[in-house]
N, C-alpha and C. Protein backbone atom coordinates (compact mmCIF):
# COMPACT_ATOMS: atom_id res chain seq x y z
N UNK A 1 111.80 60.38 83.58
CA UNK A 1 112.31 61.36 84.53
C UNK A 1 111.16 61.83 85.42
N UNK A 2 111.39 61.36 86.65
CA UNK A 2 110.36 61.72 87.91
C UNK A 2 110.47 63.31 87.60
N UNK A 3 109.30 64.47 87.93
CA UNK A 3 109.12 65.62 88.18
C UNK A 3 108.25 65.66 89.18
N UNK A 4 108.97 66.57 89.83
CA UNK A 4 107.99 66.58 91.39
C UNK A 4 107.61 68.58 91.76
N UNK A 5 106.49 69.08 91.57
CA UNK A 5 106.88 70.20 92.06
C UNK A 5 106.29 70.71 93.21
N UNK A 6 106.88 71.61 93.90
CA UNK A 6 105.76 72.42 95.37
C UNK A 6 104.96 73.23 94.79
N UNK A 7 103.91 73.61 95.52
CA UNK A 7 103.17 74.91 95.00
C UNK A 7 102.78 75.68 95.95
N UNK A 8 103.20 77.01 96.46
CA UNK A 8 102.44 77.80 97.13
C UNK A 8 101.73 79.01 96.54
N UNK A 9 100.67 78.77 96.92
CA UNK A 9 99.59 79.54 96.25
C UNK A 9 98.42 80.24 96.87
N UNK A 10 98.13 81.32 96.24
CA UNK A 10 96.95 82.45 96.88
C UNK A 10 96.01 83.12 96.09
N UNK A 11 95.41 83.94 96.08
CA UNK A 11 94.47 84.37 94.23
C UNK A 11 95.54 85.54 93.96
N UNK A 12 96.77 85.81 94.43
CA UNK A 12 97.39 86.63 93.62
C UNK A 12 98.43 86.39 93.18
N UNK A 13 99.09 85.14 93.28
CA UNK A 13 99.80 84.82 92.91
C UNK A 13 100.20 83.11 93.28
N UNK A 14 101.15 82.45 92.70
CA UNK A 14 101.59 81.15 92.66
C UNK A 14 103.13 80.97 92.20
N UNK A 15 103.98 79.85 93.49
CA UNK A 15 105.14 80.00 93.11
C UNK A 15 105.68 78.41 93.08
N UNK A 16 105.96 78.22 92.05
CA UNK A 16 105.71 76.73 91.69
C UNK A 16 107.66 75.85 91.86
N UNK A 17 107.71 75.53 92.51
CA UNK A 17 109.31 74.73 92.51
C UNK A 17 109.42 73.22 91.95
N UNK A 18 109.50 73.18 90.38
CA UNK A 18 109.96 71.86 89.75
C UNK A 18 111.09 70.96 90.35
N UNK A 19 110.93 70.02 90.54
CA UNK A 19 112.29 69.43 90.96
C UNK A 19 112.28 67.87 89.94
N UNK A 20 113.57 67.76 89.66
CA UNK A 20 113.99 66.39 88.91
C UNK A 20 115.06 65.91 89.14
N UNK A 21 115.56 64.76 88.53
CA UNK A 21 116.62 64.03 89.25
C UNK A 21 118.17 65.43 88.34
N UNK A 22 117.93 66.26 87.59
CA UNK A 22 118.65 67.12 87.31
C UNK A 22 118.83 68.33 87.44
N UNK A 23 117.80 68.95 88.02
CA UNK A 23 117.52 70.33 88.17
C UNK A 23 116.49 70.63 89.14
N UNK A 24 116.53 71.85 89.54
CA UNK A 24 115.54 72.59 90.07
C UNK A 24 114.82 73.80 89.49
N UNK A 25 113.74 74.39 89.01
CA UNK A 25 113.71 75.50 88.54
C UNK A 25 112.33 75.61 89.40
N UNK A 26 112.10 77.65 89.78
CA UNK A 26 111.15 78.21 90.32
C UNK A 26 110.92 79.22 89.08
N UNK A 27 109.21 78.90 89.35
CA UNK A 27 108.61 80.10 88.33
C UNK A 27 107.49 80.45 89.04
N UNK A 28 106.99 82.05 88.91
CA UNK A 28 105.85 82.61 89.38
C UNK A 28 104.93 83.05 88.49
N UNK A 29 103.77 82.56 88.64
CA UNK A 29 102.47 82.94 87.89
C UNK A 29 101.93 84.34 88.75
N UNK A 30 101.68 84.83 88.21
CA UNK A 30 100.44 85.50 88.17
C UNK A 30 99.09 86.01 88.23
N UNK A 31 98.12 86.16 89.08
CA UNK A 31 96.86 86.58 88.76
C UNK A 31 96.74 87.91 88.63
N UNK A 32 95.36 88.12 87.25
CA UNK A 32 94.79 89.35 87.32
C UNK A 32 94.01 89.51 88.76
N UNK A 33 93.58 88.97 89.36
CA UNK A 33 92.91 88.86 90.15
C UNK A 33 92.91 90.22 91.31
N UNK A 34 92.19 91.03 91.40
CA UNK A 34 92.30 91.75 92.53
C UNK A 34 93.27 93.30 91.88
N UNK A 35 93.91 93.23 90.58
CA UNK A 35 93.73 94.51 89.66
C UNK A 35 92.83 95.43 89.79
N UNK A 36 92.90 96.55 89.27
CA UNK A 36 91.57 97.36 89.01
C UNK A 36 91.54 97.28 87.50
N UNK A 37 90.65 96.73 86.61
CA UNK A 37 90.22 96.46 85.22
C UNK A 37 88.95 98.30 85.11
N UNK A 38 89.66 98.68 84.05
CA UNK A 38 88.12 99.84 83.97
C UNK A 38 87.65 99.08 82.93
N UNK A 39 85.84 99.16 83.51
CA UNK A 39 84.78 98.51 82.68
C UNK A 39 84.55 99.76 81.81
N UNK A 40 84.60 98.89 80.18
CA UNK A 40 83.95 99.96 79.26
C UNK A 40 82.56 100.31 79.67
N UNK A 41 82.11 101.22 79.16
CA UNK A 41 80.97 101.68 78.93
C UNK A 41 79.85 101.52 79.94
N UNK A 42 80.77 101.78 81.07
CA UNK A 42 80.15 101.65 82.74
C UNK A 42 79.98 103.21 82.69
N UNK A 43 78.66 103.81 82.94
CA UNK A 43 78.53 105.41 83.23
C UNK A 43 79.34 106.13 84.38
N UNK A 44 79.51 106.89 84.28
CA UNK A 44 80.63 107.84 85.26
C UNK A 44 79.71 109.10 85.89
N UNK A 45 79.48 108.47 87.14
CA UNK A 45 78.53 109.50 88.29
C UNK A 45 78.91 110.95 88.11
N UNK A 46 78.07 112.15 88.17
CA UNK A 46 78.66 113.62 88.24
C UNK A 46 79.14 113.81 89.49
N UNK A 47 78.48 113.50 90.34
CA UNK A 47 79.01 113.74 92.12
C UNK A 47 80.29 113.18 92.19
N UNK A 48 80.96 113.71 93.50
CA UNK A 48 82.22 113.49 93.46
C UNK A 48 82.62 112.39 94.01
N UNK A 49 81.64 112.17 95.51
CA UNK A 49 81.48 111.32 96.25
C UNK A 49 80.67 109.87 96.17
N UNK A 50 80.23 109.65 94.86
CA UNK A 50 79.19 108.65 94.64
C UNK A 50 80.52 107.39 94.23
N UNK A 51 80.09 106.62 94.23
CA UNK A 51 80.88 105.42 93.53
C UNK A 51 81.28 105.36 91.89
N UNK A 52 82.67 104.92 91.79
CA UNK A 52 83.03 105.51 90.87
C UNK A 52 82.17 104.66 89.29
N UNK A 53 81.90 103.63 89.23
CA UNK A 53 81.12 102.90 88.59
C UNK A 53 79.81 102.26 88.95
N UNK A 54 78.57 102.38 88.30
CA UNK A 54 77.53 101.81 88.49
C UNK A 54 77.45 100.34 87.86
N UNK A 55 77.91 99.12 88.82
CA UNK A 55 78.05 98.20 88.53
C UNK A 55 77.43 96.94 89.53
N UNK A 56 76.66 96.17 89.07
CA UNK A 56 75.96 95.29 90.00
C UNK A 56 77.04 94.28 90.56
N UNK A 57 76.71 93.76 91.56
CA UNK A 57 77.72 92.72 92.27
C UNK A 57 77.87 91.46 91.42
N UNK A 58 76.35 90.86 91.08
CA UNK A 58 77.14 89.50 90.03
C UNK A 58 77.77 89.89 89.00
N UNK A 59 77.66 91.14 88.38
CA UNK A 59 79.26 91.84 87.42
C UNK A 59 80.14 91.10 87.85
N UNK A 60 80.73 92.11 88.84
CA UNK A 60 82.12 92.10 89.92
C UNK A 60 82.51 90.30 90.11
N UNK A 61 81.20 89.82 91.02
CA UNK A 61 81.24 88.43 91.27
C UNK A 61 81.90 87.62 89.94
N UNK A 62 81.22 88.01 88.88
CA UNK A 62 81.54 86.89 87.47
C UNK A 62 82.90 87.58 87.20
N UNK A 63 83.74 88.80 86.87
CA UNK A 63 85.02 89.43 86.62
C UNK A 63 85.93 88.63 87.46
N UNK A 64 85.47 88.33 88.97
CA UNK A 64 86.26 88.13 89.77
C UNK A 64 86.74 86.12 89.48
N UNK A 65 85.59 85.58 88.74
CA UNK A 65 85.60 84.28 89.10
C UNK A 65 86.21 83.89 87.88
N UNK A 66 85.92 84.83 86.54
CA UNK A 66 86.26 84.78 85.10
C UNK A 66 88.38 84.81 85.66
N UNK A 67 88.65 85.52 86.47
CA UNK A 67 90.00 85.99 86.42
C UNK A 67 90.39 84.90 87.20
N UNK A 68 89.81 84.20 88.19
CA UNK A 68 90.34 83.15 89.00
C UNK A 68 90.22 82.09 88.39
N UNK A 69 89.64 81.96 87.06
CA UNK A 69 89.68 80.43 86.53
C UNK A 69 90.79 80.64 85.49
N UNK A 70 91.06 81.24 84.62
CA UNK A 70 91.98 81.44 83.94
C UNK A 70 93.63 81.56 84.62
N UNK A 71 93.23 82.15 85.76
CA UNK A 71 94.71 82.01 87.21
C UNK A 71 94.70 80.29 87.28
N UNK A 72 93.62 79.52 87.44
CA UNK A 72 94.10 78.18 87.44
C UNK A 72 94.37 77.57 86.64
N UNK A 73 93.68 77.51 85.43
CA UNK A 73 94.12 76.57 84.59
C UNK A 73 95.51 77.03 83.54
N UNK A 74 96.02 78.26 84.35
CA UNK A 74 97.59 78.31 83.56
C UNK A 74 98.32 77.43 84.78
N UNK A 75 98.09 77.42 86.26
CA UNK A 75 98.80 77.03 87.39
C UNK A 75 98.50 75.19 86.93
N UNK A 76 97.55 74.58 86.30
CA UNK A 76 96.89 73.35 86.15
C UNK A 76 97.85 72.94 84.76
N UNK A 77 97.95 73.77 83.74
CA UNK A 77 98.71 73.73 83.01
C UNK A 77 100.29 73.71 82.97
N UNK A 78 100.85 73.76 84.55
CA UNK A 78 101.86 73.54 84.76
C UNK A 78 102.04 72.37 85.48
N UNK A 79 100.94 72.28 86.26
CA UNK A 79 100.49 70.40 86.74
C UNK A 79 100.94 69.68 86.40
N UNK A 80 100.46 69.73 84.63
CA UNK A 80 100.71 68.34 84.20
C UNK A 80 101.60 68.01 83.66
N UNK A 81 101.81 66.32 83.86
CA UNK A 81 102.71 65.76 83.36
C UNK A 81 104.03 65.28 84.71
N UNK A 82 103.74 66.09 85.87
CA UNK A 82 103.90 66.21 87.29
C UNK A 82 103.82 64.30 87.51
N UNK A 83 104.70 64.28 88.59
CA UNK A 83 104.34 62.76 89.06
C UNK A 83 103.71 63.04 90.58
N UNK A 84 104.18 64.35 91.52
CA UNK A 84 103.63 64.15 92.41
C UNK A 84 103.48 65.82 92.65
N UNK A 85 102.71 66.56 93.77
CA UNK A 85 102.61 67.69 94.19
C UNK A 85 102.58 68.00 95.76
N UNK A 86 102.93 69.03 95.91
CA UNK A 86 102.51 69.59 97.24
C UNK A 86 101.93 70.79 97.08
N UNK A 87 101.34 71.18 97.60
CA UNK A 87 100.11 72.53 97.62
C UNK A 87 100.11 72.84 98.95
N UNK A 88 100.85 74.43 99.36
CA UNK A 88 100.24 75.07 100.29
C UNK A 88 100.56 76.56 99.95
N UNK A 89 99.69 76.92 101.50
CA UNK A 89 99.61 78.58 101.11
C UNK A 89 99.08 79.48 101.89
N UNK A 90 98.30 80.32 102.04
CA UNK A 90 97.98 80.74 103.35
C UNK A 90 96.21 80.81 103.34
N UNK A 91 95.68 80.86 102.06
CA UNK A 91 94.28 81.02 102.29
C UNK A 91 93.48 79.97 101.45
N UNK A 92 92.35 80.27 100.90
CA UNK A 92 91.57 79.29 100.01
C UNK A 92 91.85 78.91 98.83
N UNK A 93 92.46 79.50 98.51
CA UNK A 93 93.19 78.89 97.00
C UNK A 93 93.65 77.84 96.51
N UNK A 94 94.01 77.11 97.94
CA UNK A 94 94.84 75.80 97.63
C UNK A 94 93.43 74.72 97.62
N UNK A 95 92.42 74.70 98.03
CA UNK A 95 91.50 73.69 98.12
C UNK A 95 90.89 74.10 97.49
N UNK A 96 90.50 75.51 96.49
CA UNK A 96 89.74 75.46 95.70
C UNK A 96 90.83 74.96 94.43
N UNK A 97 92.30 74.77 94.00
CA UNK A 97 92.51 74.29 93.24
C UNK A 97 92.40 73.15 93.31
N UNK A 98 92.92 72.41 94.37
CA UNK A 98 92.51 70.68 94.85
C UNK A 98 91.31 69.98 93.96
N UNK A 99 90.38 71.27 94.36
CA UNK A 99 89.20 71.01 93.89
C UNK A 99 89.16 70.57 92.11
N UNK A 100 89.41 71.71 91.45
CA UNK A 100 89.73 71.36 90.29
C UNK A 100 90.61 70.38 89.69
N UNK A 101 91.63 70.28 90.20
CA UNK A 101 92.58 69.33 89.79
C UNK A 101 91.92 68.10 89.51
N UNK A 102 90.90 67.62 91.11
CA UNK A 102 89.62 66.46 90.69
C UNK A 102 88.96 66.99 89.67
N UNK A 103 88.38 67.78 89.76
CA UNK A 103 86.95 67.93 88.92
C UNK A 103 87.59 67.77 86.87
N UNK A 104 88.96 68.12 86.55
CA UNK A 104 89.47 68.22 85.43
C UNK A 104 90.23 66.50 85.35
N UNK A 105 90.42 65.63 86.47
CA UNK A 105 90.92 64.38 86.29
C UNK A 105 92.46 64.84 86.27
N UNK A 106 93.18 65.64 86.13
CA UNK A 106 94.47 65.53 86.59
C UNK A 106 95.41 64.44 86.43
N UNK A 107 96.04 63.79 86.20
CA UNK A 107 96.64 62.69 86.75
C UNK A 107 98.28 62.95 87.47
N UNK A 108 98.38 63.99 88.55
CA UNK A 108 99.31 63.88 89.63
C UNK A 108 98.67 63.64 91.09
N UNK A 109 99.39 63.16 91.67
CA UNK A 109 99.79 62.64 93.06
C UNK A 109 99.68 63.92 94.38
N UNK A 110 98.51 64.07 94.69
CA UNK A 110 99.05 65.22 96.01
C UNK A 110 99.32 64.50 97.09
N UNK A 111 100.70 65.28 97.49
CA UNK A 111 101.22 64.30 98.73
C UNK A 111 101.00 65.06 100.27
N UNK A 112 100.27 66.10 99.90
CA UNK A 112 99.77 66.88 100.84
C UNK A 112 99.29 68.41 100.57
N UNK A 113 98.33 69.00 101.55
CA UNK A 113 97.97 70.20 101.06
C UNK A 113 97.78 71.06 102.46
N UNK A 114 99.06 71.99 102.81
CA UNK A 114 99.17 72.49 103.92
C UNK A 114 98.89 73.50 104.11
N UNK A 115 98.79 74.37 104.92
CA UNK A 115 98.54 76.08 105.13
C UNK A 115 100.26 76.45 106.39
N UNK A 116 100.30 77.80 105.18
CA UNK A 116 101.27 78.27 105.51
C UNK A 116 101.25 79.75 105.08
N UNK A 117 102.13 80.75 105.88
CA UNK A 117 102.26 81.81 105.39
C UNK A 117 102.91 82.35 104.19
N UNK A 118 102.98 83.61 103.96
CA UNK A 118 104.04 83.79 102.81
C UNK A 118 105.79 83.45 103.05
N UNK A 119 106.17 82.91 101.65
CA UNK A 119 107.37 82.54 102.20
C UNK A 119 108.13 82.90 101.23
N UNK A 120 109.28 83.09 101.70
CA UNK A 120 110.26 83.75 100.31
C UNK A 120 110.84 82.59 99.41
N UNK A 121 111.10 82.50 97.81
CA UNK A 121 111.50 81.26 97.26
C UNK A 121 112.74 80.35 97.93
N UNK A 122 113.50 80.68 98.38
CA UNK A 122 114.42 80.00 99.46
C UNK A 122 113.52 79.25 100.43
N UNK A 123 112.35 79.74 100.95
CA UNK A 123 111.86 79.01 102.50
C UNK A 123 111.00 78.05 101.51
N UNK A 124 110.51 78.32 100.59
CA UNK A 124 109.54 77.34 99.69
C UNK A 124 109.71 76.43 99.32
N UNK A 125 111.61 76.17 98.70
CA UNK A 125 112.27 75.32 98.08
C UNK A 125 112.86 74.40 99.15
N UNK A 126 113.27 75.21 100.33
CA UNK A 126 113.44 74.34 101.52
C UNK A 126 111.97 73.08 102.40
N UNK A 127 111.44 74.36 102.46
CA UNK A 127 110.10 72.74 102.61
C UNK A 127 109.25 71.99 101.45
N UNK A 128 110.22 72.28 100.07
CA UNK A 128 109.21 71.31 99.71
C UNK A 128 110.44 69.92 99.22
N UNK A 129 111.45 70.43 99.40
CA UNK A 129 112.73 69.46 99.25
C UNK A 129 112.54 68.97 100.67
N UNK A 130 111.93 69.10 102.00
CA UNK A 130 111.83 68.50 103.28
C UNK A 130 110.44 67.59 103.03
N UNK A 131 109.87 67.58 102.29
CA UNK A 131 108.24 67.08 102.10
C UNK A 131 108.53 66.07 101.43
N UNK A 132 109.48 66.44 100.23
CA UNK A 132 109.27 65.44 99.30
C UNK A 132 110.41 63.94 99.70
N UNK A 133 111.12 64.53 100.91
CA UNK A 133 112.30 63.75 101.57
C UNK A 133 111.42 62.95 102.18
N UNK A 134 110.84 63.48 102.96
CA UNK A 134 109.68 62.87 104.41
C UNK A 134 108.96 62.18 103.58
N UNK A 135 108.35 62.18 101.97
CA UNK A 135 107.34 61.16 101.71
C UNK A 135 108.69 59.98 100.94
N UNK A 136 109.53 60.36 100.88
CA UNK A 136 110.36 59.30 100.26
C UNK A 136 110.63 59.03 98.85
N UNK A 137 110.35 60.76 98.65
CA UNK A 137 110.23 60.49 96.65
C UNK A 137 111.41 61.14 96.07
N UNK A 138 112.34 61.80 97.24
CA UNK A 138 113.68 62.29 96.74
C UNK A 138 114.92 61.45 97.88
N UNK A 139 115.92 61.18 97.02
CA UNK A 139 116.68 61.18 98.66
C UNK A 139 117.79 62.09 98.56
């Protein structure tokens, strides 16, 4: 059974449309990404106006990259087993997963990786049932 799914994706989220010769199903992931997490045992300034945590940037930097890898490899974990993909979305997310998908060996098919705005699951399911028509893998 061919499985083919779309993916539009951003660091806050991902909306993935399975398609097979029997069904369709849409599911949305999730990122922590871009939450506010309170750091334990980060000191708490007396002033009112100071910043609310004393925290260095490669902190923040590593929280931020710790939450974006775990955002992929649940979205990578839905990858597989995929015969083909489409990936778009509106910002960097989609080529930094691209990226991984190589770097982890993957074995699906991207049949393209577009930029697009946000789209509601109706406009998502419509171009990726038009994508997957145009490459000739549904009829």
């Amino acid at each position: 059974m061919n499985k083919l799914i779309g993916l539009w994706i951003d660091h806050k989220k991902a909306v993935l449309l399975s398609m097979s010769e029997a069904e369709e199903n849409i599911q949305t992931i999730e990122s922590e990404v871009g939450r506010h997490v309170p750091y334990r045992g980060a000191s708490h300034p007396k002033s009112p106006y100071s910043a609310q945590y004393q925290q260095g940037d490669n902190q923040l930097d590593n929280k931020f990259n710790e939450q974006l890898n775990k955002f992929y490899e649940k979205v990578i974990d839905q990858l597989r087993g995929a015969e083909a993909v489409l990936i778009f979305g509106p910002g960097e997310a989609k080529g930094e997963l691209e990226k991984r998908i190589a770097h982890e060996k993957v074995n699906v098919q991207i049949i393209g990786i577009e930029t697009a705005d946000k789209l509601t699951d109706r406009q998502i399911a419509a171009k990726v049932r038009i994508a997957f028509k145009e490459a000739r893998m549904i009829s």
